[in-house]
C-alpha atoms as a PDB file:
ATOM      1  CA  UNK A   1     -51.453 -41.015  25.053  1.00  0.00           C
ATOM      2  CA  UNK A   2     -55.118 -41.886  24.272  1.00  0.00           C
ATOM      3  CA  UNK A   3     -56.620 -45.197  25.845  1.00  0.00           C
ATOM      4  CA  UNK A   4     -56.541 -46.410  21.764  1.00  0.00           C
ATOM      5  CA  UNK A   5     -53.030 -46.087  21.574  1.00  0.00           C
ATOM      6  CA  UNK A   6     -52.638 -47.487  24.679  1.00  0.00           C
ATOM      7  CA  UNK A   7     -54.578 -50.064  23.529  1.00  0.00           C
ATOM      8  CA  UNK A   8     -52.637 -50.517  20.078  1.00  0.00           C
ATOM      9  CA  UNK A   9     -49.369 -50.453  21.518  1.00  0.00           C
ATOM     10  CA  UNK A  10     -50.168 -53.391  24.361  1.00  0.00           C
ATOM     11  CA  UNK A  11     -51.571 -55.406  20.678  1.00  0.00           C
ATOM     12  CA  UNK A  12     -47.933 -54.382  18.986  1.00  0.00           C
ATOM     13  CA  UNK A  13     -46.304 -55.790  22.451  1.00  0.00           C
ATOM     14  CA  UNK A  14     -48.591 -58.547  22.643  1.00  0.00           C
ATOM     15  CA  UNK A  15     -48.023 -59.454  18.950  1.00  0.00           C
ATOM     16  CA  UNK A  16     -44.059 -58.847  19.102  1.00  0.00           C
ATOM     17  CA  UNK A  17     -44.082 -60.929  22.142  1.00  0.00           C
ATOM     18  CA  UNK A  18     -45.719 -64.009  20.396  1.00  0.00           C
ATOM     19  CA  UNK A  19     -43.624 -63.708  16.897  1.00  0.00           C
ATOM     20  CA  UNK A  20     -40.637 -64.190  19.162  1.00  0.00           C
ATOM     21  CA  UNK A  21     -41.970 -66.838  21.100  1.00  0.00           C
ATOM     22  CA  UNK A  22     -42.526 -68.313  17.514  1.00  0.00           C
ATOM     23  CA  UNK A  23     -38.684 -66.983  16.516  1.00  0.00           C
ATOM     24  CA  UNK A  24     -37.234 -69.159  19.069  1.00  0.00           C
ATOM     25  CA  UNK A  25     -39.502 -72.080  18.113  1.00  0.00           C
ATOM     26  CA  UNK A  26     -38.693 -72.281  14.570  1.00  0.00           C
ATOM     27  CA  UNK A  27     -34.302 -71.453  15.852  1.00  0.00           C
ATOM     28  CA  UNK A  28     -35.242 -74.315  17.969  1.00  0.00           C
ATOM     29  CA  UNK A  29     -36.907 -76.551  15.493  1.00  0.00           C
ATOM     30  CA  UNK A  30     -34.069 -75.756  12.666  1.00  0.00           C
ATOM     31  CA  UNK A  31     -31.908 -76.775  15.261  1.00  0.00           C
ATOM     32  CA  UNK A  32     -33.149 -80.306  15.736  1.00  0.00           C
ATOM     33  CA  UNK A  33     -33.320 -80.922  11.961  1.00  0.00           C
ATOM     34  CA  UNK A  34     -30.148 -79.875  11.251  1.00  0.00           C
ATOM     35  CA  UNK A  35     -29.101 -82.683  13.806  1.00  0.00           C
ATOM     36  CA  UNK A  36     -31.393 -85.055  12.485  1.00  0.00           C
ATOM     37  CA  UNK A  37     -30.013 -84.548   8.688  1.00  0.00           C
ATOM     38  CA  UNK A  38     -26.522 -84.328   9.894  1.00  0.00           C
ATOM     39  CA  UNK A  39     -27.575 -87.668  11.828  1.00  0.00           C
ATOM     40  CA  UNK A  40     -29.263 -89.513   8.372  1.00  0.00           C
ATOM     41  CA  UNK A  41     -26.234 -88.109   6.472  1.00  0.00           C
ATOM     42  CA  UNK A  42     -23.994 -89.962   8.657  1.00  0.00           C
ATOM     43  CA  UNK A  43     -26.019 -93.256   8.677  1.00  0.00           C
ATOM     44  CA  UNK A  44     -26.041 -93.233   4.961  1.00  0.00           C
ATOM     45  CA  UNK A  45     -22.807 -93.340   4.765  1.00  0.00           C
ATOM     46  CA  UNK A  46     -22.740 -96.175   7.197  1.00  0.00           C
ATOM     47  CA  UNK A  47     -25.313 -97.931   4.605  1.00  0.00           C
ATOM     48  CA  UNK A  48     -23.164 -96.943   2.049  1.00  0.00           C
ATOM     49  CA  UNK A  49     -20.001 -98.203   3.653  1.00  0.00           C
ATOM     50  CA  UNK A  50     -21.712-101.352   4.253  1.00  0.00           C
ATOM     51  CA  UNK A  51     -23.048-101.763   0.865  1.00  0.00           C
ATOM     52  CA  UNK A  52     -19.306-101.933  -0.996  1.00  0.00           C
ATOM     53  CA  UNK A  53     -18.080-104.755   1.476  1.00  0.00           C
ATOM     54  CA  UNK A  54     -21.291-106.716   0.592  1.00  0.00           C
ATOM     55  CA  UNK A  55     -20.946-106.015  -3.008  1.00  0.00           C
ATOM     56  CA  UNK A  56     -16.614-107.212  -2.688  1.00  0.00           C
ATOM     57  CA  UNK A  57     -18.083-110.097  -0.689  1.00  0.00           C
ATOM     58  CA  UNK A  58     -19.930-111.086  -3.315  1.00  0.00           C
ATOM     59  CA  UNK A  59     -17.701-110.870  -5.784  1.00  0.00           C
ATOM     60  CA  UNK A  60     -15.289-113.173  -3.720  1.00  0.00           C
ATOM     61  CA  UNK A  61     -18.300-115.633  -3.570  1.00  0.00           C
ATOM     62  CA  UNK A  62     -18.867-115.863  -7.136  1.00  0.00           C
ATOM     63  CA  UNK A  63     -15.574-116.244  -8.307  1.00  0.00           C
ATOM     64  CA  UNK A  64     -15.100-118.627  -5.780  1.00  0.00           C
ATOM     65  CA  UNK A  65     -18.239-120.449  -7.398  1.00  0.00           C
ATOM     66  CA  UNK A  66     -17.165-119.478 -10.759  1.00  0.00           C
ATOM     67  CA  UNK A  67     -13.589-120.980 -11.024  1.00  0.00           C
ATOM     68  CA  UNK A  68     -14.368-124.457 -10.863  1.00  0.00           C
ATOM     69  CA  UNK A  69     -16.337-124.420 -13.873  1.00  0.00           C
ATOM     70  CA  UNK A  70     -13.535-122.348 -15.746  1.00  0.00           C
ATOM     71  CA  UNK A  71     -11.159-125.047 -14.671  1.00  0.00           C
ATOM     72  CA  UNK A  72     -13.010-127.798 -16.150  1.00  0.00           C
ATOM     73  CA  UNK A  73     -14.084-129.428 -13.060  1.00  0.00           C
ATOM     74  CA  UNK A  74     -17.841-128.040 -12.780  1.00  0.00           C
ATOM     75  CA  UNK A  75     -21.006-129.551 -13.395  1.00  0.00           C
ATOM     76  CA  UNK A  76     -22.127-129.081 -16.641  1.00  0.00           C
END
């Protein structure tokens, strides 16, 4: 082998070495964002959760505020 292609194959090593390096980052980076969206997904469904018992506590409130005046006693 000839010191160039001694040369060019330490550069293909070199350069194989670094695009795995970068391999494992991105696995590793995937990783953590899968987590993180599986982590949003289940907060939003926390907020969503949350949401429908404000919305049925509403409701209670206003037809709590609501029947007087349909039973002739509100303030007009």
């Amino acid at each position: 082998m000839t010191q160039f292609e001694v040369s060019q194959h330490a550069k293909l090593l070199a350069n194989n070495e670094g695009q795995s390096r970068e391999i494992k980052r991105l696995q590793v980076e995937a990783k953590q964002m899968r987590l993180a969206f599986r982590d949003l997904d289940l907060y939003c469904g926390q907020l969503e959760a949350e949401n429908e018992r404000l919305k049925a506590k509403l409701a209670r409130y206003e037809m709590l505020e609501d029947a007087p005046k349909i039973w002739g006693y509100g303030i007009c």
